[in-house]
Every structure is written in C-alpha cells, then in structure tokens.
Protein backbone atom coordinates (compact mmCIF):
# COMPACT_ATOMS: atom_id res chain seq x y z
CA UNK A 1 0.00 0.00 0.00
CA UNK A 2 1.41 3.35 -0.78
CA UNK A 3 0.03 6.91 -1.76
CA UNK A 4 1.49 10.70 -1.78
CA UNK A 5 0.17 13.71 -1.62
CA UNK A 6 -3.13 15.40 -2.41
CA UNK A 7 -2.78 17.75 -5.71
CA UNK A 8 -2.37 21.23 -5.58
CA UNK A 9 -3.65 22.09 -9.20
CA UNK A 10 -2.78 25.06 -11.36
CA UNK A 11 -6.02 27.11 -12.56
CA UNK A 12 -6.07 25.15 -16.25
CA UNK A 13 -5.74 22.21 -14.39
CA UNK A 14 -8.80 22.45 -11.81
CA UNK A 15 -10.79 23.90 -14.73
CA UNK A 16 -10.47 20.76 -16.82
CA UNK A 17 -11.11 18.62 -13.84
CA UNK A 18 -14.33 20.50 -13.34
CA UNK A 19 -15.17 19.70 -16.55
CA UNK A 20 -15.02 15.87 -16.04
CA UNK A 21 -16.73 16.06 -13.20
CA UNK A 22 -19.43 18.17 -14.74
CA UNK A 23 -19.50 15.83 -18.07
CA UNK A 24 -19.73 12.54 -15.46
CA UNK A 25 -22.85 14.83 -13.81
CA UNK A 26 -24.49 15.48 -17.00
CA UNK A 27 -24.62 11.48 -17.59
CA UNK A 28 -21.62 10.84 -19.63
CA UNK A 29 -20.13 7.54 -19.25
CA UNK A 30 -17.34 8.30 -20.89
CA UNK A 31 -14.78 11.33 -20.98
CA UNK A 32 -11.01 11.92 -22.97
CA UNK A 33 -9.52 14.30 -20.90
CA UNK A 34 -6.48 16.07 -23.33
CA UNK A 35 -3.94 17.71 -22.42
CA UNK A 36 -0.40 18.59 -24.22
CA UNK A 37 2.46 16.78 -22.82
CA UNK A 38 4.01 18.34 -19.63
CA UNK A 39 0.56 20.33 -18.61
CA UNK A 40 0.23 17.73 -15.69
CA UNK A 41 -2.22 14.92 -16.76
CA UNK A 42 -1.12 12.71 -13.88
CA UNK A 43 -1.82 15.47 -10.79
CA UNK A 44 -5.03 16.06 -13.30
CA UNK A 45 -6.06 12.39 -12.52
CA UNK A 46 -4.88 12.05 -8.83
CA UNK A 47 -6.98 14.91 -8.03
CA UNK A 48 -10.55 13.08 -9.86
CA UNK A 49 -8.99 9.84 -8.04
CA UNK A 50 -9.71 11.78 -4.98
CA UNK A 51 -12.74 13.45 -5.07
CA UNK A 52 -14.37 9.75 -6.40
CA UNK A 53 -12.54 7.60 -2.93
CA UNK A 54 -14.45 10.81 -1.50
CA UNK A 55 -17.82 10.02 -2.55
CA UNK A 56 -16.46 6.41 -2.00
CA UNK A 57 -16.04 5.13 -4.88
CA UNK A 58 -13.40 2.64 -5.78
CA UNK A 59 -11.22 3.41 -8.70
CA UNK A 60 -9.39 1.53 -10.70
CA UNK A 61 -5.69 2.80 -12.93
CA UNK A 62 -4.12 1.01 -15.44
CA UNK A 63 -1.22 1.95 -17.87
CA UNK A 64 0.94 -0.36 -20.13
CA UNK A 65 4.14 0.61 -18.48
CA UNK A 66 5.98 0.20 -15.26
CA UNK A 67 7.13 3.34 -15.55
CA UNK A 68 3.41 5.18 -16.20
CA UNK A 69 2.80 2.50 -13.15
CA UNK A 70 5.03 4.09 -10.82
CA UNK A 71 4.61 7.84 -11.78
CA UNK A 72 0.71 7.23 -11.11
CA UNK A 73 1.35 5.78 -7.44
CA UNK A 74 3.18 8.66 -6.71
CA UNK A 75 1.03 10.99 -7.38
CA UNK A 76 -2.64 9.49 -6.26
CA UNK A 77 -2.69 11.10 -2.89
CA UNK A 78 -4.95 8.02 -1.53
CA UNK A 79 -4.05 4.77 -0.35
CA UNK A 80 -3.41 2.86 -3.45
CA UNK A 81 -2.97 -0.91 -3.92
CA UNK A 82 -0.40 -2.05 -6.76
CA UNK A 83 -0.70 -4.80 -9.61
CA UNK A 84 2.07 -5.29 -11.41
CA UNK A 85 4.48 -8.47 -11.70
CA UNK A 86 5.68 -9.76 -8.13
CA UNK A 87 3.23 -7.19 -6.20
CA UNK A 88 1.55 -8.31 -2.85
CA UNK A 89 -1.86 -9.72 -4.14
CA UNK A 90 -3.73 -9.74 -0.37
CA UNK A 91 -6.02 -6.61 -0.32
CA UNK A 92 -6.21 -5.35 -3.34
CA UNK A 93 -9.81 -5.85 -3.15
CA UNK A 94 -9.96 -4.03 -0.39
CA UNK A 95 -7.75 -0.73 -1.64
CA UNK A 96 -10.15 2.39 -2.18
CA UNK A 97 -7.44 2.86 -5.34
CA UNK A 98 -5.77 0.33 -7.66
CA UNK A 99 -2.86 1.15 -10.31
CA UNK A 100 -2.18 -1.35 -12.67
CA UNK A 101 -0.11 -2.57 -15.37
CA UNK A 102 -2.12 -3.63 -18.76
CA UNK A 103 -0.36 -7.01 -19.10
CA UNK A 104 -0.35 -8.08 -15.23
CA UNK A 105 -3.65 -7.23 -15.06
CA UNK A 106 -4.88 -8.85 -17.50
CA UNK A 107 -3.81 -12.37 -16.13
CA UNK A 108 -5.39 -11.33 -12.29
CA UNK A 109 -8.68 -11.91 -11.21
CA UNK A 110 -10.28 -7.51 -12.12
CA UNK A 111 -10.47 -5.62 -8.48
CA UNK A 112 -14.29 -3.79 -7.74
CA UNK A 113 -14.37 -0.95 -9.84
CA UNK A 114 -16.73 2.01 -10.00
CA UNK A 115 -14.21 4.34 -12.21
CA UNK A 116 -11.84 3.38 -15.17
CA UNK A 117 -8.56 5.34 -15.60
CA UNK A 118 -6.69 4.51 -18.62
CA UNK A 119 -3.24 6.43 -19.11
CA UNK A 120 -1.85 7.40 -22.37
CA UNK A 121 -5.39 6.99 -23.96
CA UNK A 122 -4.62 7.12 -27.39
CA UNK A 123 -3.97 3.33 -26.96
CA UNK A 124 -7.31 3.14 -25.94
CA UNK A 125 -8.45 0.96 -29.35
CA UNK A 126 -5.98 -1.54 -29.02
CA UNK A 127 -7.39 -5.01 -28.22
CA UNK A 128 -5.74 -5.61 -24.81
CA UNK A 129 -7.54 -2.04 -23.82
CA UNK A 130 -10.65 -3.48 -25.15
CA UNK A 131 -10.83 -6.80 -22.52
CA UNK A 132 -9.89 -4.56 -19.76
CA UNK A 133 -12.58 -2.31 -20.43
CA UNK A 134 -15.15 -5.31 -20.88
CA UNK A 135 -14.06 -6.69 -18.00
CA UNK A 136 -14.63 -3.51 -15.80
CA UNK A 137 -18.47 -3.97 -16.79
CA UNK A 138 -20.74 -0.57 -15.95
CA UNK A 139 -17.57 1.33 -14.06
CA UNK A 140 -16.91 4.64 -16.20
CA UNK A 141 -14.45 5.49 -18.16
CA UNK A 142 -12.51 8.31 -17.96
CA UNK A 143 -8.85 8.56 -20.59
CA UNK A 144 -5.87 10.98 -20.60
CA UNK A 145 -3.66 12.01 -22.95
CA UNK A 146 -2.28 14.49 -25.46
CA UNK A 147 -2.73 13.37 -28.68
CA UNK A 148 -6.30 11.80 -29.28
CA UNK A 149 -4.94 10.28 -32.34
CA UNK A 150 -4.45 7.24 -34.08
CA UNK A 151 -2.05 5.80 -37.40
CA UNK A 152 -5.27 3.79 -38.46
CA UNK A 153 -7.42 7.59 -38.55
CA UNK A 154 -9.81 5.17 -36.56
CA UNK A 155 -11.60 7.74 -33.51
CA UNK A 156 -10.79 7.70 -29.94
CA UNK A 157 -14.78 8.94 -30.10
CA UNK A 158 -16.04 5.36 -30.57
CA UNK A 159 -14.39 4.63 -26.84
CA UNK A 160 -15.21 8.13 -25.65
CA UNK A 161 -18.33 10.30 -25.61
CA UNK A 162 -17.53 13.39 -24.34
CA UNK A 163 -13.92 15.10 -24.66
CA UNK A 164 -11.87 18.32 -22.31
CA UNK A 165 -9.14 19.99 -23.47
CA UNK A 166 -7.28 21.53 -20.25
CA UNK A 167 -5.56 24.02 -22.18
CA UNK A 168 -3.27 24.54 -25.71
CA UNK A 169 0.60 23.91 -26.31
CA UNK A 170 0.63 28.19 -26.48
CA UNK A 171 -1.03 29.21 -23.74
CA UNK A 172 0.86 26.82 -21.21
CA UNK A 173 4.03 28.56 -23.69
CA UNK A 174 2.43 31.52 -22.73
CA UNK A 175 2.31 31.11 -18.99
CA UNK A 176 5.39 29.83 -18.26
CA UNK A 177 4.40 25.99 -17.60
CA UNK A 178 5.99 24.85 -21.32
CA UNK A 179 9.15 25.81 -22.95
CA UNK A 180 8.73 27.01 -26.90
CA UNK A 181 11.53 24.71 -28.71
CA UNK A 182 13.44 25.98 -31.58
CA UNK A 183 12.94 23.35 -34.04
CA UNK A 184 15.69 22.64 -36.87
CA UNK A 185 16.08 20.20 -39.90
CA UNK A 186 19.38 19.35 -41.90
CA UNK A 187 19.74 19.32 -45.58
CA UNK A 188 20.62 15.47 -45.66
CA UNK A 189 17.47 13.41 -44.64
CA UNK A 190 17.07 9.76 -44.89
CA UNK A 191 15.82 7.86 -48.04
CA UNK A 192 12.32 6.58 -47.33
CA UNK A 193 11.58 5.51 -50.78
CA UNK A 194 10.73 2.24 -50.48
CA UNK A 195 10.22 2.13 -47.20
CA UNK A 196 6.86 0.35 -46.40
CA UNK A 197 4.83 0.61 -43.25
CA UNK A 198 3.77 -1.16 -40.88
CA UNK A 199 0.52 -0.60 -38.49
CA UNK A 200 0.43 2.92 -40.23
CA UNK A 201 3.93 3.20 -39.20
CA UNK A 202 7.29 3.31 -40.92
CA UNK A 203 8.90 -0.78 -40.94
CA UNK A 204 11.60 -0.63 -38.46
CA UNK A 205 13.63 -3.58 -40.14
CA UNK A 206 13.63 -1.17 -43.11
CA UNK A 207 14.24 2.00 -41.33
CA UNK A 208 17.54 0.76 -39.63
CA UNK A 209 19.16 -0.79 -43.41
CA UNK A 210 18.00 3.30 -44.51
CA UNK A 211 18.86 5.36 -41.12
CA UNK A 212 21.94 3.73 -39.60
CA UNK A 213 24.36 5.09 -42.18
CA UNK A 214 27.93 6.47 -40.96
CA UNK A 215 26.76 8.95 -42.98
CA UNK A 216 23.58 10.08 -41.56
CA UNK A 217 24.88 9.14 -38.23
CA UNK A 218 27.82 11.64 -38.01
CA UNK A 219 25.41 14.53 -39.76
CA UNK A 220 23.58 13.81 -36.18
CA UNK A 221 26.77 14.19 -34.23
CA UNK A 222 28.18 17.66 -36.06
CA UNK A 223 24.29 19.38 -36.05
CA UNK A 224 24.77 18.61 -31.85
CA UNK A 225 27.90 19.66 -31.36
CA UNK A 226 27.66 22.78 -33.44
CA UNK A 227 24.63 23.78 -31.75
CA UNK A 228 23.56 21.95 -28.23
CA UNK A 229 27.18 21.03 -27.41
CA UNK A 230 27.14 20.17 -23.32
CA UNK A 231 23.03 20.05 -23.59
CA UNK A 232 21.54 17.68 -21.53
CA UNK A 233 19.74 15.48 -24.69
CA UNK A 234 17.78 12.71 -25.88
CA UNK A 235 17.86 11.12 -28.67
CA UNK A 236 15.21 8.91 -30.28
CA UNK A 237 16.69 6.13 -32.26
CA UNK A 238 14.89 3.53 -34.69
CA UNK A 239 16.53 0.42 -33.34
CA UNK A 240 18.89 -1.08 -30.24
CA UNK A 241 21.52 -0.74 -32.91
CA UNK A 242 20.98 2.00 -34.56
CA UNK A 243 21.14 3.74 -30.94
CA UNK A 244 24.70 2.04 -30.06
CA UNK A 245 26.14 2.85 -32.99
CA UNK A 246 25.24 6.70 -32.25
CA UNK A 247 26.66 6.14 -28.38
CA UNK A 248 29.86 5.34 -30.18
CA UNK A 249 29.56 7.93 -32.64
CA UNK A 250 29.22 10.60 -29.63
CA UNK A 251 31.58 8.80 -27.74
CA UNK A 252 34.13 8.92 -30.48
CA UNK A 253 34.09 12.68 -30.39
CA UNK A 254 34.19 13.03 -26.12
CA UNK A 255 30.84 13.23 -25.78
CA UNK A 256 29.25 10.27 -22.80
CA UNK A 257 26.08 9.28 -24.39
CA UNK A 258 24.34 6.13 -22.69
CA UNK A 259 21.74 3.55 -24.13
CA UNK A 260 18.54 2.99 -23.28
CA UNK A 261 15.80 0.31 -24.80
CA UNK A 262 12.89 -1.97 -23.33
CA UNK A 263 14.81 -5.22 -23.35
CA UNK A 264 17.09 -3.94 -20.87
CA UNK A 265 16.90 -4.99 -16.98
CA UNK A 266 14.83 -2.83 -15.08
CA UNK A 267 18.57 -1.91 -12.89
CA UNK A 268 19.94 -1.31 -16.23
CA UNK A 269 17.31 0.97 -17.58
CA UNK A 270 17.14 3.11 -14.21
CA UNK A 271 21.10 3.39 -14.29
CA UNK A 272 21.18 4.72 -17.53
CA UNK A 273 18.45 7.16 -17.04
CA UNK A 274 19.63 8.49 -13.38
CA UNK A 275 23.02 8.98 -15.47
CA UNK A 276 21.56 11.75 -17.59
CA UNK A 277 19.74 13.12 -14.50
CA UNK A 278 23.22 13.38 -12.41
CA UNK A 279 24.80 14.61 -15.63
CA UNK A 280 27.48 12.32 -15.37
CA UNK A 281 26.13 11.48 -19.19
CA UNK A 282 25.12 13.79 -21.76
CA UNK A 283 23.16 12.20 -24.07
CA UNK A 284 20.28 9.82 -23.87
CA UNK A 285 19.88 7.20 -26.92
CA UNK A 286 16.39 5.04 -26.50
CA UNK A 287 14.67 3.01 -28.38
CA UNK A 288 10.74 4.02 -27.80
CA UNK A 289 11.21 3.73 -24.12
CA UNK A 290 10.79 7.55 -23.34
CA UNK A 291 8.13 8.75 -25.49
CA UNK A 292 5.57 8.72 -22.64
CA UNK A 293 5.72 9.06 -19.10
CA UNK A 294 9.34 10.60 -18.83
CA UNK A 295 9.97 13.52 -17.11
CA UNK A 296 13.33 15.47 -16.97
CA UNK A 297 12.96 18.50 -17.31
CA UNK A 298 16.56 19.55 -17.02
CA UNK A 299 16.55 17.96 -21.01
CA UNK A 300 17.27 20.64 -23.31
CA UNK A 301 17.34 18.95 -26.67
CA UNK A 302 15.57 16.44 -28.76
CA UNK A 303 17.48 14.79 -31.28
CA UNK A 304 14.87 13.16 -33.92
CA UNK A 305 16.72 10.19 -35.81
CA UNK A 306 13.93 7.99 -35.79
CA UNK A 307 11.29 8.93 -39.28
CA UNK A 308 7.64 8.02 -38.30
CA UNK A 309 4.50 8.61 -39.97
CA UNK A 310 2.97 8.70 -36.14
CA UNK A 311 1.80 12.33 -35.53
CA UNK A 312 1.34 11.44 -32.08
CA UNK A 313 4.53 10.14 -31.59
CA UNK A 314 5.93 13.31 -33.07
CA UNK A 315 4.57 15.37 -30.37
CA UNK A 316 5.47 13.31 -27.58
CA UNK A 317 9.25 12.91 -28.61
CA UNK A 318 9.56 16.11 -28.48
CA UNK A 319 7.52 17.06 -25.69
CA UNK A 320 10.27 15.20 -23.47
CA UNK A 321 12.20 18.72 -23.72
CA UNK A 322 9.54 21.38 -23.49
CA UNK A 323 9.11 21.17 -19.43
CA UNK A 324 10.88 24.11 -17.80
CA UNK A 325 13.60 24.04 -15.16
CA UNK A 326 15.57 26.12 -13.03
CA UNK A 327 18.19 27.60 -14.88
CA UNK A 328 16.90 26.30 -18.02
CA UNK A 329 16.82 29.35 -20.87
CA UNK A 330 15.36 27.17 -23.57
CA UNK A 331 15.18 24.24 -25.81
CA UNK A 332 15.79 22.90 -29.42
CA UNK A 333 14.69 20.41 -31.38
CA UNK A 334 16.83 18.76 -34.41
CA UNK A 335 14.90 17.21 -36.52
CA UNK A 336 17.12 14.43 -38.72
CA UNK A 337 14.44 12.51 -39.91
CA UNK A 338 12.26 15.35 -41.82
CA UNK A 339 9.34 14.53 -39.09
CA UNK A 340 7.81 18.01 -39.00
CA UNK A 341 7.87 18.83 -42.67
CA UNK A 342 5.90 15.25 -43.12
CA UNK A 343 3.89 16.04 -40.74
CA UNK A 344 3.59 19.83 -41.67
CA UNK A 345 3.29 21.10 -37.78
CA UNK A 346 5.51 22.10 -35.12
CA UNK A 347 5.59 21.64 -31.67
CA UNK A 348 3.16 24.59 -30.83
CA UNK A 349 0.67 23.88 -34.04
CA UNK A 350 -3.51 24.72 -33.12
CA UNK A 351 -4.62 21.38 -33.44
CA UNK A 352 -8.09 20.73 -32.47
CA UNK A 353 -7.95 17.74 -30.63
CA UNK A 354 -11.23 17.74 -29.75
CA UNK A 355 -12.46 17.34 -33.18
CA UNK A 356 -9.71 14.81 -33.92
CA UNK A 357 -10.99 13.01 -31.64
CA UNK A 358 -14.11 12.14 -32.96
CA UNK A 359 -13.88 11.76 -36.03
CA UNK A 360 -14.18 15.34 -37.25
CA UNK A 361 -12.02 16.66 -40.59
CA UNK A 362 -10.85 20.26 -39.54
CA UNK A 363 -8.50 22.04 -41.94
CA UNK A 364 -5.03 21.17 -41.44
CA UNK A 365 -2.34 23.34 -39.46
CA UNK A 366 -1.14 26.19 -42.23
CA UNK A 367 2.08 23.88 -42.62
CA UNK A 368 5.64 25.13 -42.31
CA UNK A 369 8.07 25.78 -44.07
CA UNK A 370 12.37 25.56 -43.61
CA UNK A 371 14.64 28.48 -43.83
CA UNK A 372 18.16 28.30 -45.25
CA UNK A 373 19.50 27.81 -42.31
CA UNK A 374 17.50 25.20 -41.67
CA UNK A 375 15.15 26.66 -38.94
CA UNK A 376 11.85 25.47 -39.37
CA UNK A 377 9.23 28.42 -39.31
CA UNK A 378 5.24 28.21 -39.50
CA UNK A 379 4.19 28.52 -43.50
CA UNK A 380 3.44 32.22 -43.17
CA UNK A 381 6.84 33.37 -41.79
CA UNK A 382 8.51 36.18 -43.75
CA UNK A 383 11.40 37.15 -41.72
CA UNK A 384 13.49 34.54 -39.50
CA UNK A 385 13.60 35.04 -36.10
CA UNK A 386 16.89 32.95 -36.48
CA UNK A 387 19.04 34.17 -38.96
CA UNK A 388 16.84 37.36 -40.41
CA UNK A 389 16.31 35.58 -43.76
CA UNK A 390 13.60 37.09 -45.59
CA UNK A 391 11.57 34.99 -47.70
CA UNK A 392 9.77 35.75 -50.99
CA UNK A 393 6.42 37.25 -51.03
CA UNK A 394 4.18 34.95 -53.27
CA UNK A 395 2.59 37.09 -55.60
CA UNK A 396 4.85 40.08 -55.92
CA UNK A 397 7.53 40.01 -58.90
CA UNK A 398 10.60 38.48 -58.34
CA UNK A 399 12.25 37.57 -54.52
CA UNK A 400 12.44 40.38 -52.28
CA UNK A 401 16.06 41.37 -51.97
CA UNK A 402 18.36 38.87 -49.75
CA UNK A 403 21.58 39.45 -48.27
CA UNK A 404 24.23 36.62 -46.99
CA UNK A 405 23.39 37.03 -43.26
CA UNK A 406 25.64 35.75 -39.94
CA UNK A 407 23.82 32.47 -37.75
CA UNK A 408 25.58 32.27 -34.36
CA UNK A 409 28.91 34.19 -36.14
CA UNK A 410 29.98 30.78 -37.59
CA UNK A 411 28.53 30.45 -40.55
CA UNK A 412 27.41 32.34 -43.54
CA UNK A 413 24.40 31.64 -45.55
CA UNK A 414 23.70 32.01 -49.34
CA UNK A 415 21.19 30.36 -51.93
CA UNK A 416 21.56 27.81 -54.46
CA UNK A 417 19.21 28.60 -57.38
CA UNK A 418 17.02 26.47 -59.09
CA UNK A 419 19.09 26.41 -61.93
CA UNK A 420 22.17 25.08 -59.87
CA UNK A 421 19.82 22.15 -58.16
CA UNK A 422 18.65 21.19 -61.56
CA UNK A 423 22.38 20.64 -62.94
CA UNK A 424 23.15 18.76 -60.15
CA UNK A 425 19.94 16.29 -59.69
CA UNK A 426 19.83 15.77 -63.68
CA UNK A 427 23.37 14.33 -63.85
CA UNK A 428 22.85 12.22 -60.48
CA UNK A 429 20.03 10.56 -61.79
CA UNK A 430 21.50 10.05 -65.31
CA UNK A 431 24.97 8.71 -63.79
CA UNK A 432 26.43 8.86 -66.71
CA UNK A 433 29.26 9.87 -64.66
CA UNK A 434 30.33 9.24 -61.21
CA UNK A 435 28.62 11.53 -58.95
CA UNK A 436 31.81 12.83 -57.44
CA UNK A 437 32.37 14.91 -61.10
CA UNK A 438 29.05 16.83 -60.45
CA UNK A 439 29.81 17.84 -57.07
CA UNK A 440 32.70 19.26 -58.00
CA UNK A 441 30.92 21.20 -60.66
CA UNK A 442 28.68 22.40 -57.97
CA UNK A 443 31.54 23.58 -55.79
CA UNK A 444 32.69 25.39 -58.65
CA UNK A 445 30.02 28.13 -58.97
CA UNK A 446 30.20 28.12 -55.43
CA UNK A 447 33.70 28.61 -54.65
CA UNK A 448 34.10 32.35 -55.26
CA UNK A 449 31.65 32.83 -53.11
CA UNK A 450 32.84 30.89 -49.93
CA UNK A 451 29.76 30.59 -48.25
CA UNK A 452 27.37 27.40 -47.00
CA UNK A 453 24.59 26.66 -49.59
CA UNK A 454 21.10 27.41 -48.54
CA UNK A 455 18.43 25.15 -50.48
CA UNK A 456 15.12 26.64 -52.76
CA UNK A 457 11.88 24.88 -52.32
CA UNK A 458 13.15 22.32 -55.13
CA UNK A 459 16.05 21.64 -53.66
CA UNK A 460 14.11 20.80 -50.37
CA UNK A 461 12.07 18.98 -52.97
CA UNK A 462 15.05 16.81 -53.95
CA UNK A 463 17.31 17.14 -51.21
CA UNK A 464 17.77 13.11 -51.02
CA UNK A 465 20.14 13.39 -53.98
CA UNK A 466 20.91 16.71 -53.77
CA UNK A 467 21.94 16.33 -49.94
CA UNK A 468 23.34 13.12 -50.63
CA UNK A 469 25.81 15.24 -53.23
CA UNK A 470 25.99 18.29 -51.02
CA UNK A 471 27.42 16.15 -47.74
CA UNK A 472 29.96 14.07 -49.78
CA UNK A 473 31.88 16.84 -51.35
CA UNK A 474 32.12 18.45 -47.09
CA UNK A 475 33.04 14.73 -46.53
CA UNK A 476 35.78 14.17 -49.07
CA UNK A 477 37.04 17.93 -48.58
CA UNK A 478 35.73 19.01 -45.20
CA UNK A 479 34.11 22.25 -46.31
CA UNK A 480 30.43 22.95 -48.36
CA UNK A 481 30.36 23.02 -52.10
C-alpha cells in the first residue's frame, strides 16, 4: 500500500477537472480528458482519483508501463494498492485505489471498480484495452492524454463520448508551464523511398538498413555539437543498434552518451536514465522507451533520428524537452528525420484535438516551411527570427532582396538557385558519370563565393540526392560546395 500527496492544481488544471466532473454529472459515461504533454495529466487524474474515494467510490488505474505504473502511485494522494508483476496480491480488493499494469492485469482476477482510468489513452483501441474495459463492466471510463490520435485515422470517439481539453501547447508557452523549442532540420534526410509501413507506421527492419548510415549518423553528431554542445539530450533512435552505434559515434568525439531500450533490466534501464539526470552522461539514446511518461525536465534537446508517420509520436518525442527548469533558458529540437515537414506542424501547431478526436475533418495546421538555415518556421513566416532571412512574397515580382546574413557568427548563408539544383539532380540521376564529377561542378560556382549553400523549395524537394551530393563533397574535402 502506498500513496502521496493530495494535488495542488494550477487554474487550467482544476478547470479541466471541473469539466469531467461536470461531463460525469451530465450522464456521460465516458470522458477523454487532453492535455499537451508536460501540462500535468497525472496530478489532473490524482486529483478526480480523490474526489471519487471521496464520494467512496473505488477506482481503478491502469497503464501499459511500469514506468506510467510508478509515476501514477506517486502521485494518487490516496491509499493505493499495486498490480504489477511480483506485487503483494492480499487486499487489493480491499484498496479504495488500484494502479495497474495492462499485461499483469490482465492475467489477475479484475479488483471492484466504480471508475476506469486509462493512461496514455490514445492506446485506448488496441485489443488488450478493449478486454480490460469489458471486463470492468458498468464502471466509467474516464482517458488521458495528449494526442487523441491514431495511425489507423480510426476515432478515440467510438471509446469516448464526451472530450476536455485543459488548455493549448501556447497558452501553457504563454504562462510559463511549457518551454517554446526551436525546431531545426538538416539538408541530408534519410531515403524513405521504399520504405513500407507497418501498423500505419514506418517498418523498423527497413528503417535501420535506410537510417543507420555512418553517414547520416555523423550529420547527427556535427548538427549537436555545433549547436547543443554540453546540452543535456535525448535522442530517439529507430533500433537497439541504430542507438549504439550513435553512443559510439558521440563517444568517439568526447561526448558520454548512454543507451537505453525496453529489453534492458529494469537496474539497467534506471542506471542509464539516473546517469543523464546526475549529468554524469550527456546524451540519452532510446529506443521508444521515453516517449511517454518521462519527465526530466533539465533535457534541453531532442534529437529526432527515428522517421515516423505517427503524428502522435511526433509530439510526444519532443515534448520530453519542453518542461521548464531552473536555470533552463530554452530548448531545441533537431529534426534528422524530416518529421515536422511530413507532418507539416511544429511543436506549438492549433490542433483541435477535440475534433480529432471524434472523427471530425478540420482544416489542417497552415504547414511550415524551412529556412536556409535550416530553422523550421510556420508557413506564413517572412522574416526569420533565427538568422533574419527574408523569404519571398508569393505574388509580388521576383524575390524580395536577400543578403548573406551571420547564424551564431559561424557560418554564412547564401542560396543555391534552381538552376544550380537542376544541374546537379539531372546528372545524379543520369549517372552517366560518377557523382563525385558533379559535385565538383557544384563547388565550382560556389567557390568564389565561400559561403554554406542554402536550399530553394526544389532543392528541399530533392534534397535526397541533392543532400546526398551536397554532404559528400564536405566529406571528401571538409568544407560545403
């Protein structure tokens, strides 16, 4: 038997629990309760856990990880009994609050249950979900989480009647509770042609033979150490060896980067996290094992090597940095994987979740769109906040004027025209020669001027070639073309 301490909520935070309350009064059954990752769902859900033991009902928690498991426990502020593997099983009946794991439970007898808590709800449809909730007979339902959203488009609103949104990814920006990342891409992005899918999702087998290139790999490690250098960082990998390879990769260059993955002990997994937490390691490398649940919110940066087609997993990757700290002044996002230009948001996008939820089309997020130095903006952006780049103004005659500006006094920016990605694509797809012969024709327009290319729509277009071209000429002669 354990339990912590009653909630002290934030004003967002008792509003949306009103609102559950008041949907469970009105007769709903059912209620999603959404809210963006780091806005508190868990002291959200402790503090409906105890206002139900209060009216004495018994309540019932389950997630599908030990970790969720734990967190949840925590935080209930009641006495709570515990089902997970090797638990005490005497009492549980008898416990005013359960918290279980998916898989245990579903091989014990179900404890008395009046109310349903499922964590990380967007889950919610898969079939393991679907015995547990059959099994918990009239009790209602209530889900969390903060991206009502599934691969298969299928609706959350077939589980869930009613929905509450606690609050949006800018106002919690706005008040102080979230950090606003800076979110960058790099002009060499993995190959996904060909890749197929699997459950709506890219085939990891596939991903690793495309993503865990030397190549690709060290493009990771110079984008970190030219920009989040001494960061505390996690990195989201597609596979156990994919995320070695990168811990030698960082290690190679002085940086301590530890691994992380779900086949690991349980000691394993706790040293490696409390390692980044003590700082006595830099960089985190997991395989999906901190996507949900974790929270340290000393992280700074998110390192995207992993490509999905998941818009939930999206947000919660990089919603692992957005929690502030003391002392923290920010946090960045590099995206290696081209995640947020498939996916056409950014971390902050107005997504109505609400209407996602069930069912309902709503016009996409405007989109976004990548600067030349590789920031990526919202699709309306004229001026970078970054680097000052001013874009053109569709409709108007010709670009407005643009001037080789300074990012961080390091490097200088320029553009490659249309033209110059053209020459280069054409002869890499007609390899009629070796590639190498084009690249140096590139680098010979460009060698007057000195200066790092910036890419043109097409050349974002076709930047697997044109990338591919780009980052072998600064490989063979360690400068851009």
């Amino acid at each position: 038997m354990r339990h912590g301490s009653p909630c002290i909520l934030r004003d967002y935070q008792a509003r949306a629990v009103d609102g559950v309350l008041g949907k469970l009064e009105d007769g709903a059954r059912s209620v999603c309760l959404i809210a963006p990752t780091g806005a508190g769902k868990t002291a959200m859900g402790a503090a409906l856990v105890q206002d139900f033991v209060r009216r004495g009902l018994r309540v019932l928690w389950v997630a599908h990880r030990i970790e969720l498991v734990e967190q949840a426990v925590a935080r209930m502020g009641v006495p709570t009994g515990v089902i997970v593997a090797g638990a005490c099983r005497i009492g549980i009946d008898k416990m005013p609050c359960v918290v279980a794991s998916l898989q245990t439970l579903a091989r014990r007898e179900m404890p008395p249950v009046d109310v349903l808590f499922i964590d990380e709800a967007h889950h919610v449809l898969a079939a393991s979900y679907g015995r547990c909730i059959k099994r918990a007979g009239n009790a209602r339902l209530i889900g969390m989480t903060a991206t009502p959203t599934r691969l298969d488009g299928k609706p959350l609103g077939s589980v869930f009647a009613e929905a509450v949104s606690a609050a949006t990814v800018v106002e919690l920006i706005d008040e102080g509770h979230l950090v606003k990342p800076r979110v960058f891409t790099t002009p060499i992005e993995p190959d996904l042609r060909g890749v197929t899918k699997t459950g709506g999702d890219f085939s990891s087998e596939q991903l690793d033979t495309v993503v865990n290139t030397a190549t690709l790999r060290g493009d990771i490690v110079r984008h970190w150490q030219e920009s989040s250098a001494g960061r505390p960082t996690v990195l989201f990998a597609v596979s156990i060896e994919h995320s070695k390879a990168l811990v030698q990769d960082f290690a190679a260059v002085g940086v301590r980067a530890v691994h992380v993955d779900g086949a690991m002990s349980r000691t394993a997994r706790i040293e490696a996290l409390q390692a980044v937490r003590t700082g006595n390691a830099t960089v985190l490398c997991n395989v999906g094992i901190v996507t949900e649940g974790y929270d340290d919110p000393a992280l700074e940066t998110c390192v995207l090597a992993r490509p999905t087609a998941s818009l939930s997993l999206l947000l919660q990757m990089v919603g692992r940095v957005m929690r502030p700290a003391p002392g923290k002044t920010g946090a960045l996002c590099l995206d290696h994987a081209g995640n947020f230009a498939r996916h056409g948001v950014l971390p902050w996008s107005d997504i109505d979740w609400v209407a996602k939820m069930q069912g309902v089309n709503k016009p996409k997020p405007p989109g976004v769109r990548t600067c030349p130095c590789m920031a990526i903006l919202p699709a309306g952006t004229q001026v970078c906040p970054v680097c000052g780049h001013v874009f053109e103004v569709p409709g108007k005659r010709g670009p407005l004027e643009r001037k080789p500006v300074e990012v961080d006094n390091t490097v200088r920016l320029t553009e490659i025209t249309d033209e110059d990605a053209l020459l280069v694509n054409a002869h890499l797809e007609r390899r009629s020669k070796p590639a190498s012969t084009y690249i140096t024709k590139l680098a010979e327009r460009f060698a007057a001027k000195k200066t790092k290319p910036a890419f043109t729509p097409y050349v974002r277009a076709a930047r697997g070639a044109i990338g591919v071209a780009f980052y072998k000429f600064r490989q063979d002669t360690g400068k851009w073309p």
